[in-house]
Protein backbone atom coordinates (compact mmCIF):
# COMPACT_ATOMS: atom_id res chain seq x y z
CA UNK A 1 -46.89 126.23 -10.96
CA UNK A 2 -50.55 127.08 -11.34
CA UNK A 3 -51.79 130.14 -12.65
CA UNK A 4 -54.52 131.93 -10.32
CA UNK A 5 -56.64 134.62 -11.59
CA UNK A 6 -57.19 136.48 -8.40
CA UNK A 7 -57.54 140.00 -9.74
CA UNK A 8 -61.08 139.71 -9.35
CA UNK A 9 -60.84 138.73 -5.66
CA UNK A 10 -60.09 142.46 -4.09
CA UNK A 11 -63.85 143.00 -2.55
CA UNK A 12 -64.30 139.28 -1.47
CA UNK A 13 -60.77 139.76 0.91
CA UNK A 14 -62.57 141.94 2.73
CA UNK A 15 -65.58 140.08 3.40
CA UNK A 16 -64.35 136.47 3.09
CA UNK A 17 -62.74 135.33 6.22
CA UNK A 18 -60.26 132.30 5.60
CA UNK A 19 -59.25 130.36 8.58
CA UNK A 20 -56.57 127.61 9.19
CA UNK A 21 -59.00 125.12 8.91
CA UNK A 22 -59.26 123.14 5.51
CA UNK A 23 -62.50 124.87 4.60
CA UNK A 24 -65.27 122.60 2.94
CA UNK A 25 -67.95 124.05 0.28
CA UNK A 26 -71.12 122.53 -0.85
CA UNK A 27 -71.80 122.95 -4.65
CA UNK A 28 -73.80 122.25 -7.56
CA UNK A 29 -71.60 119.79 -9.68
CA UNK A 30 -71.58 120.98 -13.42
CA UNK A 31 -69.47 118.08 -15.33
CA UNK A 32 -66.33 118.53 -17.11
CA UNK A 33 -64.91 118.46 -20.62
CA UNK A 34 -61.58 118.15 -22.34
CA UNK A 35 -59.86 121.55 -23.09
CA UNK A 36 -56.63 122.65 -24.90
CA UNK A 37 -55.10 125.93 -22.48
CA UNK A 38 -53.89 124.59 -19.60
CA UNK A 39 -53.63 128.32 -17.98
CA UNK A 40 -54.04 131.78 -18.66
CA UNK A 41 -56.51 134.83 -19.13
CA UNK A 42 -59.87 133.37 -20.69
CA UNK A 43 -58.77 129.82 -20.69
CA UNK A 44 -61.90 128.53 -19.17
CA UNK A 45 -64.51 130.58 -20.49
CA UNK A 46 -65.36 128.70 -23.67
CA UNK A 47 -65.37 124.93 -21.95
CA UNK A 48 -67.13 126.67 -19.15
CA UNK A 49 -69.77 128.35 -20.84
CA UNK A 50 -69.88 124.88 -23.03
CA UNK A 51 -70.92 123.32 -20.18
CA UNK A 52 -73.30 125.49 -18.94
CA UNK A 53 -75.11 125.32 -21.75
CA UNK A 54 -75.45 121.80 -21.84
CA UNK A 55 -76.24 121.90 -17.50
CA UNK A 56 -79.47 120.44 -16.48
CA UNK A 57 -81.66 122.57 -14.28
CA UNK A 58 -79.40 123.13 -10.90
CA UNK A 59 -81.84 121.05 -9.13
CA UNK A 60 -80.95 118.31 -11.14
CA UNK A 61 -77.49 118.98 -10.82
CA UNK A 62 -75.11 116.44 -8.26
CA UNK A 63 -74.87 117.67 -4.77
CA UNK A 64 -71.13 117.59 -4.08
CA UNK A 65 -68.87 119.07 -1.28
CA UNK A 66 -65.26 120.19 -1.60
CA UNK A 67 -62.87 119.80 0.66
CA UNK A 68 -60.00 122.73 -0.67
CA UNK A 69 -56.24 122.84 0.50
CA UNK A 70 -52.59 122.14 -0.29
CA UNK A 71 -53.08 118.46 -1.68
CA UNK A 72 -55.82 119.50 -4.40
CA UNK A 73 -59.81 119.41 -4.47
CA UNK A 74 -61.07 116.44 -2.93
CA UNK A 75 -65.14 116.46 -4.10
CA UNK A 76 -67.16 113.74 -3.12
CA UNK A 77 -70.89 113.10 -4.02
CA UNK A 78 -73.38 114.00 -1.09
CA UNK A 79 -75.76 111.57 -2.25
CA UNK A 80 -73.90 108.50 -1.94
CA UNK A 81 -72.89 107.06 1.27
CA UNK A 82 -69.52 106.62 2.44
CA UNK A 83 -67.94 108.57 -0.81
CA UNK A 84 -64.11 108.30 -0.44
CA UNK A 85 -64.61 111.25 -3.29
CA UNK A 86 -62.07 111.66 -6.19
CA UNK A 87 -58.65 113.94 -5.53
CA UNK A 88 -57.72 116.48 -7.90
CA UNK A 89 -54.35 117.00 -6.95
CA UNK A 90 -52.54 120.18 -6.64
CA UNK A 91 -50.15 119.29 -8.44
CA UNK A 92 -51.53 118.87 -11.41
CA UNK A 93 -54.34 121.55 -11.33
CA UNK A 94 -53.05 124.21 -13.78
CA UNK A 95 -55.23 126.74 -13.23
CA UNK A 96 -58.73 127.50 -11.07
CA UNK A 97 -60.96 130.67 -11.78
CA UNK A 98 -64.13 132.35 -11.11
CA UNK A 99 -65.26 133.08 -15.12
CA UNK A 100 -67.59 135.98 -14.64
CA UNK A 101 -67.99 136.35 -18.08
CA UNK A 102 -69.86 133.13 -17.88
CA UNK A 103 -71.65 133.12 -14.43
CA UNK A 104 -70.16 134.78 -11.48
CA UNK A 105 -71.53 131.51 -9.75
CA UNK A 106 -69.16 128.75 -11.17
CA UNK A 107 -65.82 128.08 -9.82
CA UNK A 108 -63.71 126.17 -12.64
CA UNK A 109 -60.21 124.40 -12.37
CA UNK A 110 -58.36 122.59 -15.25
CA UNK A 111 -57.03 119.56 -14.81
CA UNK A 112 -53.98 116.87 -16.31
CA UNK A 113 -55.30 113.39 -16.29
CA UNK A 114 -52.74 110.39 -16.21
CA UNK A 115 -53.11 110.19 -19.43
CA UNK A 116 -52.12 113.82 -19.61
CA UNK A 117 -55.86 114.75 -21.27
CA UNK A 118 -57.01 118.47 -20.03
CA UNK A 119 -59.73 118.66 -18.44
CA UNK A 120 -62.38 121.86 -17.39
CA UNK A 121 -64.06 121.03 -13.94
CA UNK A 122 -67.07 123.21 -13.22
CA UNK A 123 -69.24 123.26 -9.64
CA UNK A 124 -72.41 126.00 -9.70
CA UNK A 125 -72.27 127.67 -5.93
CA UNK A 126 -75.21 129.31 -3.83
CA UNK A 127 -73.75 132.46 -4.42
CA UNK A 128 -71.26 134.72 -5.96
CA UNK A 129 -69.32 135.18 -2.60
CA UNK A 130 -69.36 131.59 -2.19
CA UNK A 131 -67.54 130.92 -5.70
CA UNK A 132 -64.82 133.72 -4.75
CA UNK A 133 -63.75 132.53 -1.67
CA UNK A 134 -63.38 128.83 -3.09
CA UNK A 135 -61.03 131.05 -5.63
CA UNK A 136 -59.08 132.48 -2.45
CA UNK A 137 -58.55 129.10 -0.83
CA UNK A 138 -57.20 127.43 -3.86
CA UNK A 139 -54.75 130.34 -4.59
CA UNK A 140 -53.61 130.20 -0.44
CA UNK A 141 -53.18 126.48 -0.82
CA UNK A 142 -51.22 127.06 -3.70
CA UNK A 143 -48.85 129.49 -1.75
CA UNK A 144 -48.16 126.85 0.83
CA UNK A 145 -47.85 123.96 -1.45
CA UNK A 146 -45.78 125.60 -3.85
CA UNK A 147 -43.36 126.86 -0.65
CA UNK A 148 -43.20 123.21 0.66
CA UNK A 149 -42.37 122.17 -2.70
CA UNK A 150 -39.21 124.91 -2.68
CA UNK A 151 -37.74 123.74 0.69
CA UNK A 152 -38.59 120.04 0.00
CA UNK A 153 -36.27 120.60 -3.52
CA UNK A 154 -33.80 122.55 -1.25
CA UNK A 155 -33.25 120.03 0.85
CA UNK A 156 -33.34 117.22 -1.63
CA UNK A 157 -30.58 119.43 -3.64
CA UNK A 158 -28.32 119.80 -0.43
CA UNK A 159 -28.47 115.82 0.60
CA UNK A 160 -27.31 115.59 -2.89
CA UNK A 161 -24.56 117.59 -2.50
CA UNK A 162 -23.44 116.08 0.57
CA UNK A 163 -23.87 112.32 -1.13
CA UNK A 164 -21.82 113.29 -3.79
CA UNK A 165 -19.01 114.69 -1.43
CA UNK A 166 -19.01 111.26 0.82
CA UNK A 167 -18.65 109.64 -2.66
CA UNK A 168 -15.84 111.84 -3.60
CA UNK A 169 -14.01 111.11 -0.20
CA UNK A 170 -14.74 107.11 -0.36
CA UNK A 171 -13.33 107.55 -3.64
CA UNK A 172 -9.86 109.63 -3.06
CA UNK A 173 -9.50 107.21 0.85
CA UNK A 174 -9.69 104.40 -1.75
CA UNK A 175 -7.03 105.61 -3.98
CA UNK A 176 -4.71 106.18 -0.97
CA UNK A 177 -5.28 103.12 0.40
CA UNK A 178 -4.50 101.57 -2.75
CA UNK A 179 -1.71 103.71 -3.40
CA UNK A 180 -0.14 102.75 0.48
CA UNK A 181 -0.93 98.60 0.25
CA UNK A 182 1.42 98.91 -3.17
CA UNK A 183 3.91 100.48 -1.44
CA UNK A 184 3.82 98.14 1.29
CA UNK A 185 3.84 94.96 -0.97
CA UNK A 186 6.92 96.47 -2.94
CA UNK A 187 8.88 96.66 0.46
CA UNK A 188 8.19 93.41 1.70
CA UNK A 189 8.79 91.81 -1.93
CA UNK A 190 12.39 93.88 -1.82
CA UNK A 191 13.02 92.41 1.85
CA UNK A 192 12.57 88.89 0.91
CA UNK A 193 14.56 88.90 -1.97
CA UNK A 194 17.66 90.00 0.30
CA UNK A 195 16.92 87.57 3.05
CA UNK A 196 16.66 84.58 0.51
CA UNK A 197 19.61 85.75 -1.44
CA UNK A 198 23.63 83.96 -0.28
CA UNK A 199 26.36 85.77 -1.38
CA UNK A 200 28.55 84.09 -4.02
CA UNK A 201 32.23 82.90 -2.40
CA UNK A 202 35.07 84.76 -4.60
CA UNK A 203 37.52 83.21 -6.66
CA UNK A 204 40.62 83.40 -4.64
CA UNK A 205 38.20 81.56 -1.47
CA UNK A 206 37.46 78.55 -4.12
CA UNK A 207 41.43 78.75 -4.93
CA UNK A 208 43.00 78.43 -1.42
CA UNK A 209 40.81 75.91 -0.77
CA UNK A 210 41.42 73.66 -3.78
CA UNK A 211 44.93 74.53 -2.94
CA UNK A 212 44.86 72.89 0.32
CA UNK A 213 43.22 70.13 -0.82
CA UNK A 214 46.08 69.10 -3.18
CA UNK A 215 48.59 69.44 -1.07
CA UNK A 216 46.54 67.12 1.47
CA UNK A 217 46.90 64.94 -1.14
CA UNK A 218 49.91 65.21 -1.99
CA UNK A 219 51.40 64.78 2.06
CA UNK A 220 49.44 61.91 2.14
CA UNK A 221 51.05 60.53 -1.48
CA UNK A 222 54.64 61.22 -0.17
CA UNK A 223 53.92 59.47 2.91
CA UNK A 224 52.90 56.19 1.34
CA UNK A 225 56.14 56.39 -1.17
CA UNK A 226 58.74 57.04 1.93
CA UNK A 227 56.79 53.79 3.91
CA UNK A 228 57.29 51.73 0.83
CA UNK A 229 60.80 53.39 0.01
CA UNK A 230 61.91 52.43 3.52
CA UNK A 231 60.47 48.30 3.38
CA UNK A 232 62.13 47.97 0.05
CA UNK A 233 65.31 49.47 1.91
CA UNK A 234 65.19 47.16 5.03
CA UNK A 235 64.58 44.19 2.48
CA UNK A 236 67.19 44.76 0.88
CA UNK A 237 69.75 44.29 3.61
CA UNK A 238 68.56 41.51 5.19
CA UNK A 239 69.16 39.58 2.28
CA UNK A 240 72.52 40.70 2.07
C-alpha cells in the first residue's frame, strides 16, 4: 500500500475539518517528471524541488481542481471546458507528501504509469493549510480504500474456498456414482448369463433313452419276422 508521510499533519488536524464529502481543491498545476523511489522519507524532494525550479511564474501556472478520495486524484484543467480530467488512481499512487523542505505550498504524489514509468506530480496551493489538508484527505482515502480492498480479498478468498469444496463434492458424488453403475452392470451381466444358460442332460438320461429306442426297434423287428414266420408256415400246409 501507499506510504503517507503524515507526521507533519498534527497542527493541521486541529484546524482542518474533513467531511464525508469528496472534498475538491483548486491548485496551481506544477508538471511532473520521472523519478526512481516510489515511497519513503525524502523521496520527492529532489523531483520536487526539480520542478520548482524549472516552474513558470504561478500566474502562468495551469489552473486545475482536484477532486481527492478512495479511487485516486482526479485533476482536471479549469480552463478548458467540459474537462473529463485525467485519474490518478489509488491504486497505483505510491506515495503523496507535503515536502516542506521544498515549499510548504506543494502537495506531491508519485505515480506508476502503464508502462510502469514513476512519475512526481506537483500542484502549488494558496496556502500552506491548503496543501496539508489535501495530505489528510489522501491518507483518509487511503484508509478506506485499502479496508475495502481487505474485505473485497476476504471475500474473494472465502468464495474460493467454498468453489473448491463444491468441486471436491462433484468430484467424490462422481466417483460413487461411478463406483455404484459398475456394480450394477456386473449384476445384471451375472443375471443374464444364468437365464441364457440350459443345463446339460447327464449321461445316464442320454442312455435310457437310446435304450428305449433300440428296443422300439427291436419289438418292431420281431414283429415283422413272426408275420413273415407265420405266412411261410400257413404256405406251407396248404400245399401239402
Amino acid at each position: 500500500m501507499p506510504y503517507i508521510q503524515v507526521k507533519m499533519f498534527n497542527k493541521a488536524k486541529e484546524s482542518v475539518k474533513i467531511t464525508d464529502k469528496d472534498p475538491t481543491f483548486k491548485a496551481r498545476y506544477i508538471g511532473s517528471t520521472e523519478t526512481f523511489q516510489a515511497a519513503g522519507k525524502g523521496c520527492t524532494t529532489v523531483p520536487v524541488q526539480k520542478l520548482w525550479d524549472n516552474a513558470a511564474e504561478e500566474r502562468y501556472l495551469k489552473r486545475v481542481s482536484l477532486l481527492l478520495n478512495k479511487s485516486g486524484i482526479l485533476i482536471k484543467d479549469l480552463d478548458k471546458k467540459n474537462d473529463t480530467g485525467k485519474l490518478f488512481i489509488i491504486e497505483n499512487v505510491s506515495f503523496c507528501n507535503v515536502d516542506c523542505a521544498v515549499n510548504e505550498k506543494i502537495f506531491s504524489w508519485v505515480y506508476q504509469t502503464e508502462t510502469k514509468r514513476m512519475e512526481c506530480h506537483a500542484v502549488l496551493c494558496s496556502n500552506a493549510e491548503k496543501a496539508k489538508a489535501m495530505a489528510l484527505v489522501m491518507a483518509r482515502a487511503f484508509q478506506i480504500a485499502y479496508k475495502e480492498w481487505k474485505i473485497k480479498k476476504s471475500k474473494e478468498a472465502k468464495e474460493m474456498e467454498r468453489s473448491q469444496r463444491r468441486v471436491s463434492i462433484a468430484k467424490v458424488s462422481q466417483s460413487f456414482e461411478k463406483k455404484e453403475l459398475q456394480c450394477q452392470t456386473n449384476d445384471t451381466n451375472e443375471t443374464s448369463s444364468l437365464a441364457g444358460s440350459e443345463p446339460e442332460p447327464s449321461k445316464s438320461g442320454l442312455i435310457t433313452l437310446e435304450s428305449e429306442s433300440l428296443l422300439g426297434n427291436g419289438s418292431v423287428a420281431s414283429h415283422s419276422r413272426d408275420i413273415s414266420l407265420q405266412a411261410s408256415i400257413n404256405g406251407g400246409e396248404g400245399a401239402s
